[in-house]
C-alpha atoms as a PDB file:
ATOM      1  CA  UNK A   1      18.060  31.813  -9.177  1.00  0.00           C
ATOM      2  CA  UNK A   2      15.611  32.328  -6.560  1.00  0.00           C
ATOM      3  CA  UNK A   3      12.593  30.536  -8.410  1.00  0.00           C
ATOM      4  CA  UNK A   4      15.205  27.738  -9.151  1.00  0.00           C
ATOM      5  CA  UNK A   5      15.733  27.285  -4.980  1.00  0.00           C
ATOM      6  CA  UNK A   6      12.140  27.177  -4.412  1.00  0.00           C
ATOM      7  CA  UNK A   7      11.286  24.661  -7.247  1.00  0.00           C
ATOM      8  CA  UNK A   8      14.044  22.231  -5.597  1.00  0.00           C
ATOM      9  CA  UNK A   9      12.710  23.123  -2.142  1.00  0.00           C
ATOM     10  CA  UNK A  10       9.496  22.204  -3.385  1.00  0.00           C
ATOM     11  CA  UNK A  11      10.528  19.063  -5.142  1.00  0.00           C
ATOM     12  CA  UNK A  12      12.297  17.966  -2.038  1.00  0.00           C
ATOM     13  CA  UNK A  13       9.301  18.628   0.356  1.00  0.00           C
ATOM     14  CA  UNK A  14       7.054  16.382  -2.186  1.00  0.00           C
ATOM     15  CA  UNK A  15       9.715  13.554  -2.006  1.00  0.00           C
ATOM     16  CA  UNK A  16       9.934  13.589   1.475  1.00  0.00           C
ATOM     17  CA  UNK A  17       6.237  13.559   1.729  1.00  0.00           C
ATOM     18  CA  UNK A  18       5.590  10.377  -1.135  1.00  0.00           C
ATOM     19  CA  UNK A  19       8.535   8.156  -0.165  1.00  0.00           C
ATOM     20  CA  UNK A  20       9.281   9.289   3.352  1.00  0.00           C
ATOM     21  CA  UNK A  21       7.028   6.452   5.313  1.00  0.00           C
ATOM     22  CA  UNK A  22       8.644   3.954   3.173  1.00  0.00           C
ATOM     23  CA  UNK A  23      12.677   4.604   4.218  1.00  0.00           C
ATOM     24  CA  UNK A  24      12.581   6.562   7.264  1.00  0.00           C
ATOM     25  CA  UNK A  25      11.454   3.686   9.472  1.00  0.00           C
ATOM     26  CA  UNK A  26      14.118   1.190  11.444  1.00  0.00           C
ATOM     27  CA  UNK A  27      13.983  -1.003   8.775  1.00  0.00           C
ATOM     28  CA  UNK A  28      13.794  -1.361   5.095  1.00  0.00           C
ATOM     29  CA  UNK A  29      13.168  -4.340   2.298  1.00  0.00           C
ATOM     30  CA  UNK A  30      15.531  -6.713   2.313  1.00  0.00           C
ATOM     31  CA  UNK A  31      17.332  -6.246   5.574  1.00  0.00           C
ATOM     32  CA  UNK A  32      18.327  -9.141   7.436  1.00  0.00           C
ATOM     33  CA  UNK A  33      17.024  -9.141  10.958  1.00  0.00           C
ATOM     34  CA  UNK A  34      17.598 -11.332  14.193  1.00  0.00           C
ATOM     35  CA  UNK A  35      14.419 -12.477  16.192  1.00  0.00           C
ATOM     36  CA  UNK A  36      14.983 -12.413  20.229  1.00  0.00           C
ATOM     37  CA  UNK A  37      12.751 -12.108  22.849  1.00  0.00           C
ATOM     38  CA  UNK A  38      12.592  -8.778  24.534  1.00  0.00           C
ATOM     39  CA  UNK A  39      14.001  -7.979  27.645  1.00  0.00           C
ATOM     40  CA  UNK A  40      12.371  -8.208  30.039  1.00  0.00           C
ATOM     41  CA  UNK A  41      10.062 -10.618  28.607  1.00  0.00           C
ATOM     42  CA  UNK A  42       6.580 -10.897  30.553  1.00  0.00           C
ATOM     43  CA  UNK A  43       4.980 -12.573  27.377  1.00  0.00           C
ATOM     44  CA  UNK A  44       2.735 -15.750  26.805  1.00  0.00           C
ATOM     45  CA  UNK A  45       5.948 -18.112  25.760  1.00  0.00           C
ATOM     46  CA  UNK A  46       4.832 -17.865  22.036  1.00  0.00           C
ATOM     47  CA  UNK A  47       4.067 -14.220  21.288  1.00  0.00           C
ATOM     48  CA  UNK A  48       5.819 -10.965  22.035  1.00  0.00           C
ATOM     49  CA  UNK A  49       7.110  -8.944  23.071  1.00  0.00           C
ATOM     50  CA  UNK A  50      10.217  -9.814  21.004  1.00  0.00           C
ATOM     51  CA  UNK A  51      13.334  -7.935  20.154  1.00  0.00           C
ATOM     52  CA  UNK A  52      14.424  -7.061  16.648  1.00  0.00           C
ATOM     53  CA  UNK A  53      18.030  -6.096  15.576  1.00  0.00           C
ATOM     54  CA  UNK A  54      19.859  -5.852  12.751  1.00  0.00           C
ATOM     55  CA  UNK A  55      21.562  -9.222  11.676  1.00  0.00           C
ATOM     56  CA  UNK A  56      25.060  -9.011  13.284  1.00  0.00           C
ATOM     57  CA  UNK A  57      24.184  -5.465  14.437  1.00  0.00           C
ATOM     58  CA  UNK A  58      22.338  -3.285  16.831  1.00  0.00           C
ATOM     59  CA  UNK A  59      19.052  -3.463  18.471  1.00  0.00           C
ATOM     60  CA  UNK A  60      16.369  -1.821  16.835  1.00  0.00           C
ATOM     61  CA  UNK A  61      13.019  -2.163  18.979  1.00  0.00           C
ATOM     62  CA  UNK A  62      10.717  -4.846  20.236  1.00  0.00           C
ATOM     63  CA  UNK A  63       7.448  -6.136  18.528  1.00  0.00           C
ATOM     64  CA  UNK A  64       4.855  -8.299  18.204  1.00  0.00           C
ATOM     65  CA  UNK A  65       3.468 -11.071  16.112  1.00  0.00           C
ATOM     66  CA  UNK A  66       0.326 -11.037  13.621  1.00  0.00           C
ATOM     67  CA  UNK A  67      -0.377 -14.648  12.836  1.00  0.00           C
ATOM     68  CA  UNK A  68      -1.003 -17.938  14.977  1.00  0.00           C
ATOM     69  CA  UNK A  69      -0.094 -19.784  12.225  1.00  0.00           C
ATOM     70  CA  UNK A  70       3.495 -18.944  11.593  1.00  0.00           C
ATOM     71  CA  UNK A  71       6.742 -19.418  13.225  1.00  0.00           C
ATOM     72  CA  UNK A  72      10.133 -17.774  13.815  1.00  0.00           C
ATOM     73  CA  UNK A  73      12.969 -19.299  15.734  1.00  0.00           C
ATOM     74  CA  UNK A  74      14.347 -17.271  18.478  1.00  0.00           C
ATOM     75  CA  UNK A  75      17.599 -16.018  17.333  1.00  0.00           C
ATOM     76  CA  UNK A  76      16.654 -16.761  13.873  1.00  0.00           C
ATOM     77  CA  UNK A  77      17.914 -14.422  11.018  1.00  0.00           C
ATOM     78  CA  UNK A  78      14.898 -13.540   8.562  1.00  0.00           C
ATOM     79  CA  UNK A  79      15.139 -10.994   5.367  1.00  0.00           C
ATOM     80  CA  UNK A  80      12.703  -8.307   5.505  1.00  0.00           C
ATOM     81  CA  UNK A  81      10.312  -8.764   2.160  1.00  0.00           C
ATOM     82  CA  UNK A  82       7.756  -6.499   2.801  1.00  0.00           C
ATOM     83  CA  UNK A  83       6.770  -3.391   4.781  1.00  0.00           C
ATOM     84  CA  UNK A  84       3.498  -2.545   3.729  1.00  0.00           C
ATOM     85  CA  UNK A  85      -0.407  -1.879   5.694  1.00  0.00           C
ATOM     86  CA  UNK A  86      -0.876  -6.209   4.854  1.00  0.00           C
ATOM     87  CA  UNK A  87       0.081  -9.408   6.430  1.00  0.00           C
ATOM     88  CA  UNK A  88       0.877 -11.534   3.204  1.00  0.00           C
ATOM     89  CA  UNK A  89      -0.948 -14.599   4.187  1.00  0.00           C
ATOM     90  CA  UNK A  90      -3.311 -13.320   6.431  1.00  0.00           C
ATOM     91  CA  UNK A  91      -3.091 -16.307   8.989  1.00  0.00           C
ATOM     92  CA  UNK A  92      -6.108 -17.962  10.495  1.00  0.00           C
ATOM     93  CA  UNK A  93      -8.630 -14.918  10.144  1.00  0.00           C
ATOM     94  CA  UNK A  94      -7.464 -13.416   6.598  1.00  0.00           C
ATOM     95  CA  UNK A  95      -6.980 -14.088   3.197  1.00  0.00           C
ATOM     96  CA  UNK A  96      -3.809 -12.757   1.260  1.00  0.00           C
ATOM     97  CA  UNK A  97      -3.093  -9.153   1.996  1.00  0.00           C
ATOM     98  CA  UNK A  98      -4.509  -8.518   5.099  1.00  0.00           C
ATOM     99  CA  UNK A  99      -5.025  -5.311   6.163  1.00  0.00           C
ATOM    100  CA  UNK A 100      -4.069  -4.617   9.852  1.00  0.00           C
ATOM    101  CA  UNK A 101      -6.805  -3.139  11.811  1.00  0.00           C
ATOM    102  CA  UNK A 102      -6.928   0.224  13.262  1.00  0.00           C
ATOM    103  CA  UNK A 103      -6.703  -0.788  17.370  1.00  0.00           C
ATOM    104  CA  UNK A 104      -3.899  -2.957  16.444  1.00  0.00           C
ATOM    105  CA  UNK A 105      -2.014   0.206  15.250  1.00  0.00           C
ATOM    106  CA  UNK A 106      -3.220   1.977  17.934  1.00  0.00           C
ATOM    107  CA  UNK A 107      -1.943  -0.283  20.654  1.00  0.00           C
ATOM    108  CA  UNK A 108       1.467  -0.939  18.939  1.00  0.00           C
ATOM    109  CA  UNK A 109       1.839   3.139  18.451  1.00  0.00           C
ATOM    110  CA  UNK A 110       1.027   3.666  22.393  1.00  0.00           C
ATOM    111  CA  UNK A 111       3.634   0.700  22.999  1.00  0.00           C
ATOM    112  CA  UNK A 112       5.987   1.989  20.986  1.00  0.00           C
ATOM    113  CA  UNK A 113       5.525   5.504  22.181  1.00  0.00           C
ATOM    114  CA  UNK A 114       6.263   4.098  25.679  1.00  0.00           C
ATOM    115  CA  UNK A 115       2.479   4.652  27.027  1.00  0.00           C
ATOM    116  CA  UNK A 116       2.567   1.392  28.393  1.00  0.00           C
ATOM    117  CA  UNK A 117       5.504   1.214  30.570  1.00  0.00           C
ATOM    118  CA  UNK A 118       4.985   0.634  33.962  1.00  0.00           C
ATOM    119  CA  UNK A 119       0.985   0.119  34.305  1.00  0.00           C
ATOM    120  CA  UNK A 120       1.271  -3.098  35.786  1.00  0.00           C
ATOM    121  CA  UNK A 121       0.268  -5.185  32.022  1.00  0.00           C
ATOM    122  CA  UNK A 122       1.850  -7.197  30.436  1.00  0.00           C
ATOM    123  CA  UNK A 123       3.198  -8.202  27.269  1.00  0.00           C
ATOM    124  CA  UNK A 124       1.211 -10.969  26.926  1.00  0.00           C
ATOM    125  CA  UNK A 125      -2.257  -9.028  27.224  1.00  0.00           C
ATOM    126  CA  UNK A 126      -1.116  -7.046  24.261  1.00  0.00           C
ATOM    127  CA  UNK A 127      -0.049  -9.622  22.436  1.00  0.00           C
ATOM    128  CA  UNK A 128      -3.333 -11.137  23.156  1.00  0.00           C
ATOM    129  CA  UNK A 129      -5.578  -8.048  22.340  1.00  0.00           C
ATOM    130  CA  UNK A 130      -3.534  -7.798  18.798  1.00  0.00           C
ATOM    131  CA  UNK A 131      -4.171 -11.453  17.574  1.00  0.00           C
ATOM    132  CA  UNK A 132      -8.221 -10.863  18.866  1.00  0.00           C
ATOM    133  CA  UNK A 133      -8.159  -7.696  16.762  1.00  0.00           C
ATOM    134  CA  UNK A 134      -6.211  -9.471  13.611  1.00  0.00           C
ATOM    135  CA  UNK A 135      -8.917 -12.086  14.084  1.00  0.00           C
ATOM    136  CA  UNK A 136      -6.179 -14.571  15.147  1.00  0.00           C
ATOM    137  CA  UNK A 137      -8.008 -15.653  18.164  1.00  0.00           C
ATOM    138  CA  UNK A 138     -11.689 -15.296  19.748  1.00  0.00           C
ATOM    139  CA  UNK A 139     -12.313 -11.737  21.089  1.00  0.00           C
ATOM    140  CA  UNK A 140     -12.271 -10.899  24.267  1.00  0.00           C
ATOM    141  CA  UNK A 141     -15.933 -10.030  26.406  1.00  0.00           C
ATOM    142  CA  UNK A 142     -15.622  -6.421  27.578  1.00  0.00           C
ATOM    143  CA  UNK A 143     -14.086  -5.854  30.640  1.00  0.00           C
ATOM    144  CA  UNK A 144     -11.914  -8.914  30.426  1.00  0.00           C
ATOM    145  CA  UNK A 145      -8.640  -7.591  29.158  1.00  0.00           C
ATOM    146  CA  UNK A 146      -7.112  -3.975  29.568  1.00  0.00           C
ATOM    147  CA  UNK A 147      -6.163  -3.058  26.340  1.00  0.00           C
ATOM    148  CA  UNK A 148      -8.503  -4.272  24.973  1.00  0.00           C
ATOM    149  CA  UNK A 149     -10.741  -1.875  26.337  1.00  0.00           C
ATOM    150  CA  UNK A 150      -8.602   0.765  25.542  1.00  0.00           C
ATOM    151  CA  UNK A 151      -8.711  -0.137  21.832  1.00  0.00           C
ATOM    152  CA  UNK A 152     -12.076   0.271  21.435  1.00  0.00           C
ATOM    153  CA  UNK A 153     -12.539   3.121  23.268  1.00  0.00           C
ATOM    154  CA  UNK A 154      -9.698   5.144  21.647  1.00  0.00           C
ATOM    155  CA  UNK A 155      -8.866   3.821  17.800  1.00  0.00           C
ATOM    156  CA  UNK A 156      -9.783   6.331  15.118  1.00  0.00           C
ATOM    157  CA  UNK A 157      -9.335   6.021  11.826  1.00  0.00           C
ATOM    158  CA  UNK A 158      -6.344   7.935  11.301  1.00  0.00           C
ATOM    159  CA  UNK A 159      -2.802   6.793  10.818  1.00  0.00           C
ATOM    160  CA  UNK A 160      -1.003   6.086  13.477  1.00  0.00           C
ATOM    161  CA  UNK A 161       2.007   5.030  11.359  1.00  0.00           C
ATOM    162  CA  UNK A 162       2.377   1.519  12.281  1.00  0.00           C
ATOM    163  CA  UNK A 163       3.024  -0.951   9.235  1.00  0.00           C
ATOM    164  CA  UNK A 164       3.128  -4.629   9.178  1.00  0.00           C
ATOM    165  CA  UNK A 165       7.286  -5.999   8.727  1.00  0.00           C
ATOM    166  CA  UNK A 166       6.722  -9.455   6.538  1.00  0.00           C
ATOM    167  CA  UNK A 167       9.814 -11.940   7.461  1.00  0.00           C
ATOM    168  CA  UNK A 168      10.477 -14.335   4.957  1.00  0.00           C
ATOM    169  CA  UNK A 169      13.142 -17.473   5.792  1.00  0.00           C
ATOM    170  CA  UNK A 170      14.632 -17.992   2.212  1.00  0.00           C
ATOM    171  CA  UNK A 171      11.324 -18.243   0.430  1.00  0.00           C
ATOM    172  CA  UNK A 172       9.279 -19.061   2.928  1.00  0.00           C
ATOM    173  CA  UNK A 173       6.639 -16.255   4.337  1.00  0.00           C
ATOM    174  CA  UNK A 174       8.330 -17.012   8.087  1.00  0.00           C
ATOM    175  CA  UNK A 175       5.814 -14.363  10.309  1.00  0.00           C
ATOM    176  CA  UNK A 176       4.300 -10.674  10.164  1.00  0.00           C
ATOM    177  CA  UNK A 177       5.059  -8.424  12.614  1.00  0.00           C
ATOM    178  CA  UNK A 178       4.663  -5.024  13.358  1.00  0.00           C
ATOM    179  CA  UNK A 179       7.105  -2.003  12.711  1.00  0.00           C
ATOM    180  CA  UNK A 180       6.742   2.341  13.746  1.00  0.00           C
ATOM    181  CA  UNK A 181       7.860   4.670  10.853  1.00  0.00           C
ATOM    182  CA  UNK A 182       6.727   8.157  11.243  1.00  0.00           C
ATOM    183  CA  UNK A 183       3.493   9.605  11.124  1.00  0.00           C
ATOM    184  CA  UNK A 184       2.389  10.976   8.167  1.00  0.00           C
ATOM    185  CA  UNK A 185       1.446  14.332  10.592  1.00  0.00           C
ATOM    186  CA  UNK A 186       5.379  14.887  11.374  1.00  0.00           C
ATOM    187  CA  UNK A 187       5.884  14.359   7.656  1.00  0.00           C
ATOM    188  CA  UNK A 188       3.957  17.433   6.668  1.00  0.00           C
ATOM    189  CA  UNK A 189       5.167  19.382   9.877  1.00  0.00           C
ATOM    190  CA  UNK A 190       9.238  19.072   8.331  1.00  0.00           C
ATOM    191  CA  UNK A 191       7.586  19.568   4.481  1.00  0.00           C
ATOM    192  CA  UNK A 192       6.231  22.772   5.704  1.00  0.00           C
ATOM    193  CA  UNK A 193       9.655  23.959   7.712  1.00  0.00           C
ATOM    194  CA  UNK A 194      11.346  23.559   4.764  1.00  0.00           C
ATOM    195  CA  UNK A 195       8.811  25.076   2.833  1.00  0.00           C
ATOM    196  CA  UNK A 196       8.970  28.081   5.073  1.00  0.00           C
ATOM    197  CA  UNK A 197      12.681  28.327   4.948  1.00  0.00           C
ATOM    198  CA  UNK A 198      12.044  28.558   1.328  1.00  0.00           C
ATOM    199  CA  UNK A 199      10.045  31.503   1.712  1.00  0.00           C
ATOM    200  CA  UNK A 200      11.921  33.514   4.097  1.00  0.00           C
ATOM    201  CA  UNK A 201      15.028  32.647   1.991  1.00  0.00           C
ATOM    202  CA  UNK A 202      13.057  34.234  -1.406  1.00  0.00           C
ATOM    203  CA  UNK A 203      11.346  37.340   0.805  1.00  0.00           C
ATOM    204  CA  UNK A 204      15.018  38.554   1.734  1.00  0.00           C
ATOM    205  CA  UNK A 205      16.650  38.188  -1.533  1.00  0.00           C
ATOM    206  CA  UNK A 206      13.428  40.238  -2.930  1.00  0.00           C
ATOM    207  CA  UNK A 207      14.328  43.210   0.158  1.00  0.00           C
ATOM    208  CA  UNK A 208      17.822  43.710  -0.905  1.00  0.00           C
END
């Protein structure tokens, strides 16, 4: 009995571990979300921050755009077709399947993380800095714009478990945008609670 608890135990940990990123985040495939911007809004008047919630539901958290070249209406409803490391079309500076570079997830994972708030920025700097780094627009000259400073000086290559949300309006690729699910680090931090509760649960079984 007690190898068959730590074989599910195991089994469970491994799930949680290979599927975990994919359905643990705010949103999965083939929701239908509604496009506002955020509030407050201190954005350019055509990027983010915007505001994502749950068609006829909840708010979920704010965003921000990937591509120059593609358009949502405010209060639009979109379905979610893709949650994934690529922008589908890639807009100006990609092909298909673009990857999303590392100081864009590090800037959205500060953001989101609330390291941001209250520094005097705005939204429309990161916005900015995002579309320079997805090669949407020209980069910036050092010096010029804060985060973007702060992206090159701090982005490692490690995952800082940002994905890209693709929107699509009925079949129509409708914009990219960016989404938090958990870190692959906080993964492995509840796979190895539960694998310890799977230990201490066989070593007092074996005392008694």
């Amino acid at each position: 009995m007690k190898k068959v608890f730590l074989y599910v135990v195991v089994g469970a940990v491994l799930g949680i571990l290979a599927v975990a990123p994919a359905f643990a985040g705010p949103v999965q495939v083939n929701d239908f979300v509604t496009i506002n911007w955020a509030s407050p809004y201190s954005g350019n008047g055509s990027g983010g921050a915007f505001a994502v919630s749950m068609t006829g539901g909840a708010f979920l958290f704010n965003t921000f755009c990937l591509e120059t070249n593609e358009y949502i209406s405010i209060g639009g409803s979109y379905r979610v077709s893709d949650i994934s490391y690529n922008s589908i079309n890639g807009g100006v500076g990609g092909g298909l399947n673009d990857p999303i570079s590392i100081q864009t997830q590090y800037l959205f994972n500060r953001y989101a993380n609330g390291g941001f708030a209250g520094d005097g920025h705005t939204q429309a700097e990161l916005q900015n800095a995002i579309w320079s780094f997805e090669e949407e627009i020209g980069a910036y000259a050092p010096g010029q714009n804060y985060y973007y400073d702060l992206a090159n000086a701090n982005a490692t290559n490690i995952d800082y478990g940002v994905r890209v949300m693709n929107l699509m309006n009925g079949t129509t690729q409708a914009q990219s945008m960016l989404v938090k699910v958990p870190e692959p680090g906080t993964l492995i931090l509840l796979g190895s609670g539960l694998l310890g509760l799977a230990f201490a649960r066989g070593r007092k079984k074996f005392r008694k």
